[in-house]
Protein backbone atom coordinates (compact mmCIF):
# COMPACT_ATOMS: atom_id res chain seq x y z
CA UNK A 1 113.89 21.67 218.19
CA UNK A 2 112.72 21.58 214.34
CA UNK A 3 111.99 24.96 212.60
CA UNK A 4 108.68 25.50 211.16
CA UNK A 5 108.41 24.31 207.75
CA UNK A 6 109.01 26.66 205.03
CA UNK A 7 105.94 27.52 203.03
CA UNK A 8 106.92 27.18 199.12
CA UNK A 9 106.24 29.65 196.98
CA UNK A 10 104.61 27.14 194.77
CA UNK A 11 101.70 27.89 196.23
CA UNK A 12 101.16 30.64 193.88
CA UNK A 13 99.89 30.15 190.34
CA UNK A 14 102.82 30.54 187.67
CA UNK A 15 101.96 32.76 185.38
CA UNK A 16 99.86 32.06 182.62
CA UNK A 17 97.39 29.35 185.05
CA UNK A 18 93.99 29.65 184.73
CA UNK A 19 93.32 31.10 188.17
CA UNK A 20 92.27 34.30 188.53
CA UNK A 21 94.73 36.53 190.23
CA UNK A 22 91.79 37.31 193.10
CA UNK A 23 91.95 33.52 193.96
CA UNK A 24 95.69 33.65 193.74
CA UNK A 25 95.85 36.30 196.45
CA UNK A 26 93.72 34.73 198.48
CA UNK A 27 95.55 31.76 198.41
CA UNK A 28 98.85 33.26 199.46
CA UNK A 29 97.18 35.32 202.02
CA UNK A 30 95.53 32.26 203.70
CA UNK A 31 99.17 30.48 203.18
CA UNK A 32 100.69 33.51 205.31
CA UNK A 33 98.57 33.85 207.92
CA UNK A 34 98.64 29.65 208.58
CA UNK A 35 103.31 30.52 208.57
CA UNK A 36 102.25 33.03 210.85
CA UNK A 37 100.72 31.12 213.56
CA UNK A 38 102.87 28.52 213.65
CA UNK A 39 106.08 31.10 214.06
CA UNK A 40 103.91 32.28 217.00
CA UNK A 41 102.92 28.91 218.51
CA UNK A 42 107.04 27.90 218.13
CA UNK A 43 107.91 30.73 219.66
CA UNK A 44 105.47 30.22 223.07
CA UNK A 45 106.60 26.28 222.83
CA UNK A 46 110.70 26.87 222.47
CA UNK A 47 112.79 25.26 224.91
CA UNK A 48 113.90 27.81 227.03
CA UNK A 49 117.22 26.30 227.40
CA UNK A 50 117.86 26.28 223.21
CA UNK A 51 115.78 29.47 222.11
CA UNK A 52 115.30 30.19 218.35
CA UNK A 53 118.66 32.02 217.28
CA UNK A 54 118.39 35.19 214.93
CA UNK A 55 119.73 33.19 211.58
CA UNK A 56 116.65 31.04 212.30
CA UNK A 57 113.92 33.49 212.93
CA UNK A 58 115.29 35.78 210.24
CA UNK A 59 115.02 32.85 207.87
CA UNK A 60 111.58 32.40 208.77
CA UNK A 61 110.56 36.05 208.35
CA UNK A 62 112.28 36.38 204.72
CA UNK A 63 110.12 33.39 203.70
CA UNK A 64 106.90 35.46 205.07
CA UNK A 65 107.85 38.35 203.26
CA UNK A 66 108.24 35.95 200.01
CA UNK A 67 104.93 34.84 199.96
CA UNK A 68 103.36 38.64 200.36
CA UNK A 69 106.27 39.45 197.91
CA UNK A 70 104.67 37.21 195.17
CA UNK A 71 100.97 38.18 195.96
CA UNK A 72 101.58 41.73 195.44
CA UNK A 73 103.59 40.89 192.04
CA UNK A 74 100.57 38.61 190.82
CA UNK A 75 98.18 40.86 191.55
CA UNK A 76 99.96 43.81 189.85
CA UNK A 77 100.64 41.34 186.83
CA UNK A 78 96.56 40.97 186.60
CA UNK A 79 95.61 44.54 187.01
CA UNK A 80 98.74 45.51 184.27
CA UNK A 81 97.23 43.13 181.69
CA UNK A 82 93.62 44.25 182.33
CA UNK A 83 94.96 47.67 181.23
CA UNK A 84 97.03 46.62 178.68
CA UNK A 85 93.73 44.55 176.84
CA UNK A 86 92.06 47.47 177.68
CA UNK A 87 94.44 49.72 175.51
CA UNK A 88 95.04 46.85 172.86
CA UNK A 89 91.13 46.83 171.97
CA UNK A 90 90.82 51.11 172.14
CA UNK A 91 93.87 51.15 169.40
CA UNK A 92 92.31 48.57 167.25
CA UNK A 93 88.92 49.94 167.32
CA UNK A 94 90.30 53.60 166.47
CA UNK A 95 92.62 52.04 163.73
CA UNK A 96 89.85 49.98 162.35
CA UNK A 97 87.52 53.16 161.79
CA UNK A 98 90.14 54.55 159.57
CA UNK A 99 90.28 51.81 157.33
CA UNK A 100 86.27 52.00 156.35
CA UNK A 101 86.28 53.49 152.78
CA UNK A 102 89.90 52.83 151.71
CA UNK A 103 91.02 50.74 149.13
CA UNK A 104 93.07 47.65 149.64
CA UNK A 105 95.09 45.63 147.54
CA UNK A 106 95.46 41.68 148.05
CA UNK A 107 96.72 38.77 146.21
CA UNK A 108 94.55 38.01 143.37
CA UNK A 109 93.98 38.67 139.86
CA UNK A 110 90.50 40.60 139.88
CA UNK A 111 90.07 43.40 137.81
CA UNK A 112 88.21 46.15 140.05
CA UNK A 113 85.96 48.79 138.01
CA UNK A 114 85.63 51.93 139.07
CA UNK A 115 83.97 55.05 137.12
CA UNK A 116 84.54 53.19 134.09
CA UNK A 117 88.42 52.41 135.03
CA UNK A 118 89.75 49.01 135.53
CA UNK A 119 92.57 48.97 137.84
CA UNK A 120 95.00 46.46 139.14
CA UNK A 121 98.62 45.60 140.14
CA UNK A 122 101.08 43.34 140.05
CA UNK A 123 104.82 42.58 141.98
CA UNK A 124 107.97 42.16 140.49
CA UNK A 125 110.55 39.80 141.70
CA UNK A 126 113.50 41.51 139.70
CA UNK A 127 113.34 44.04 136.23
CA UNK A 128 111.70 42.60 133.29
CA UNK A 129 112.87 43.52 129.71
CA UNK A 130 108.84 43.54 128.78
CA UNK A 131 105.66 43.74 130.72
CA UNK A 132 102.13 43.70 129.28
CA UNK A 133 98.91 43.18 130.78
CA UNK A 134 95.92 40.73 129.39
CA UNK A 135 92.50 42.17 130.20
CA UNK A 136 89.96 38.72 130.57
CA UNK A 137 86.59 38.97 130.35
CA UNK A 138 84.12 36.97 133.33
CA UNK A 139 84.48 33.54 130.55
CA UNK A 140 88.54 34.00 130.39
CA UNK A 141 88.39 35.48 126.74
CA UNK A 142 90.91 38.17 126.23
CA UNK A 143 89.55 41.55 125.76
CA UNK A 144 91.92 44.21 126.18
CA UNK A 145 96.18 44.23 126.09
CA UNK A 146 98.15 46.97 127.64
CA UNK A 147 101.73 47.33 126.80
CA UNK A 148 104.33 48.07 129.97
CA UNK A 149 107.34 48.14 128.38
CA UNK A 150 110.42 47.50 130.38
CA UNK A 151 110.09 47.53 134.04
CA UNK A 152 112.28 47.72 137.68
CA UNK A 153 111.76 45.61 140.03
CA UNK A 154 108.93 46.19 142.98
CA UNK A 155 105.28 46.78 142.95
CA UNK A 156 103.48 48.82 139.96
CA UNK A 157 99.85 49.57 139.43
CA UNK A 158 97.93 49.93 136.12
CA UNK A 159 94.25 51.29 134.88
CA UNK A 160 92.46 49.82 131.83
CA UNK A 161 89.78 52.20 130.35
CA UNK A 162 86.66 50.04 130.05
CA UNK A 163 85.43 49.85 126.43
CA UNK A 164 81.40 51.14 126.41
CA UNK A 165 78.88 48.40 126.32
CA UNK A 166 81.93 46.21 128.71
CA UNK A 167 80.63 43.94 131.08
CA UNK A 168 82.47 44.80 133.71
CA UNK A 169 81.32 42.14 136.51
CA UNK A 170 83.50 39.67 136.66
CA UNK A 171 87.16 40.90 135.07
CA UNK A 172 90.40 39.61 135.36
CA UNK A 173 93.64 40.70 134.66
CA UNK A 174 96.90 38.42 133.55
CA UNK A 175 100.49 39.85 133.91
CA UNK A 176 102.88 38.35 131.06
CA UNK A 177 106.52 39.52 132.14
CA UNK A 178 109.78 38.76 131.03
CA UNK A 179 113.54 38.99 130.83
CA UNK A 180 115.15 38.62 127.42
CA UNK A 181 114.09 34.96 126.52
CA UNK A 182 113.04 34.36 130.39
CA UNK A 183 110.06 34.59 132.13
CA UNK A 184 109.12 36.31 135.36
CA UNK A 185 106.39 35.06 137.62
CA UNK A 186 104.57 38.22 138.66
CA UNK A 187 102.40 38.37 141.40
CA UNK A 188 99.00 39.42 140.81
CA UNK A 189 97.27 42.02 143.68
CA UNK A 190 93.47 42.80 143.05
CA UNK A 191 91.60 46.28 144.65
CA UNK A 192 89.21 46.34 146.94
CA UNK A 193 87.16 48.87 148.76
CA UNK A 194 86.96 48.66 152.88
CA UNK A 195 82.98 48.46 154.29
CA UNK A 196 83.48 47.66 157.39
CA UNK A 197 86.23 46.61 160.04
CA UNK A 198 85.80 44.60 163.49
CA UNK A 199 88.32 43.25 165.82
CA UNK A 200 88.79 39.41 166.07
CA UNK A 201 90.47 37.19 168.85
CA UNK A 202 93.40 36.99 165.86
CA UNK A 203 93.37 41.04 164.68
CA UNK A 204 91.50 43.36 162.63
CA UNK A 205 89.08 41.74 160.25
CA UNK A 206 88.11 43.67 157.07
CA UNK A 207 84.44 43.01 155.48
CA UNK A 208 85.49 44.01 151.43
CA UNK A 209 83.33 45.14 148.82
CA UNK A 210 84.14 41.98 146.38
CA UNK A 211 85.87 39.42 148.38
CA UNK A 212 84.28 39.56 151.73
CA UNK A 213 86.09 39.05 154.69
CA UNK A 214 89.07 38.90 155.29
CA UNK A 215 92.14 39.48 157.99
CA UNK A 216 94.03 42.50 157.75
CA UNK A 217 96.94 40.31 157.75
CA UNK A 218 96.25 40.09 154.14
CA UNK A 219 96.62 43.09 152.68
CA UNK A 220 99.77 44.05 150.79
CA UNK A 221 99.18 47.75 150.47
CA UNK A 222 96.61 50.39 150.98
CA UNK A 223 95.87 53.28 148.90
């Protein structure tokens, strides 16, 4: 006499499908209950003379319990990421309401003025022999020059006192840095001031004082 036909576990969603995991239990419940009453209706119908041995009905019992097995573990899956986004979007909101008022720093050669101070920054691939710093006015014009001096490698900040009667809307700031006869490419970082933070599908979005918004993927330091 044939054995009932094993139920596959395919019929639950892999992970990742875009069934919910209350459809996904239903579906292996309703897949259990059908193994179920055909072990019952084999049993009742078994030739007397060649009865179901234990190997067989044993067999057909472990793939029962496989089926509740996997419900159970997709619907502790679902409930573990509900928590888990749950958590994810409490940290980012907490994190994001310490970043309002701070200042940033991200690629870009800006000038920001503060109280009369310009301040910006720059990186350094490896030590330069001389560093200065050209302050540019909004039409490129050079209008200020600070001299560095030797410098280490890594990233170093600078302040520019703003001349009275300055423009300061629009500034710019160009990094000239170099090793004996060679130059170094320096890489410019302007400030910015955090005004408000939400979370995106991507991360943390910052909304900055001078360059809008922005991810917070793209800030190289915070002060």
């Amino acid at each position: 006499m044939s054995t009932v036909p094993a139920v596959s576990s395919s019929t639950a969603a892999p992970a990742g499908s875009s069934g919910s995991a209350s459809s996904i239990a239903t579906s292996n419940e309703e897949s259990g209950d059908r193994f179920l009453k055909l072990l019952v209706t084999q049993l009742k119908n078994q030739d007397p003379m060649n009865p179901m041995d234990n190997a067989q009905l044993t067999s057909q019992m472990a793939q029962i319990n496989t089926v509740a097995g996997i419900e159970k573990l997709n619907t502790s899956v679902g409930a573990m990421s509900d928590r888990l986004s749950t958590q994810l979007m409490s940290s980012q909101t907490l994190q994001g309401a310490g970043m309002v008022g701070r200042q940033v720093w991200t690629a870009g050669s800006g000038l920001s003025v503060e109280a009369g101070k310009g301040v910006g920054a720059f990186d350094l691939p490896r030590a330069a022999s001389a560093v200065s710093v050209d302050v540019l006015s909004a039409g490129g014009t050079v209008i200020g020059n600070l001299d560095l001096g030797a410098q280490a490698s890594g990233r170093r900040t600078f302040q520019w006192t703003v001349p009275e009667g300055t423009n300061p809307s629009g500034l710019s700031f160009r990094v000239n840095a170099s090793s004996g006869k060679q130059v170094i490419q320096a890489s410019p970082q302007a400030a910015d001031r955090v005004m408000a933070v939400t979370a995106g599908p991507d991360g943390l979005v910052l909304q900055l004082a001078r360059q809008g918004t922005t991810p917070v993927n793209n800030v190289k330091a915070w002060s």
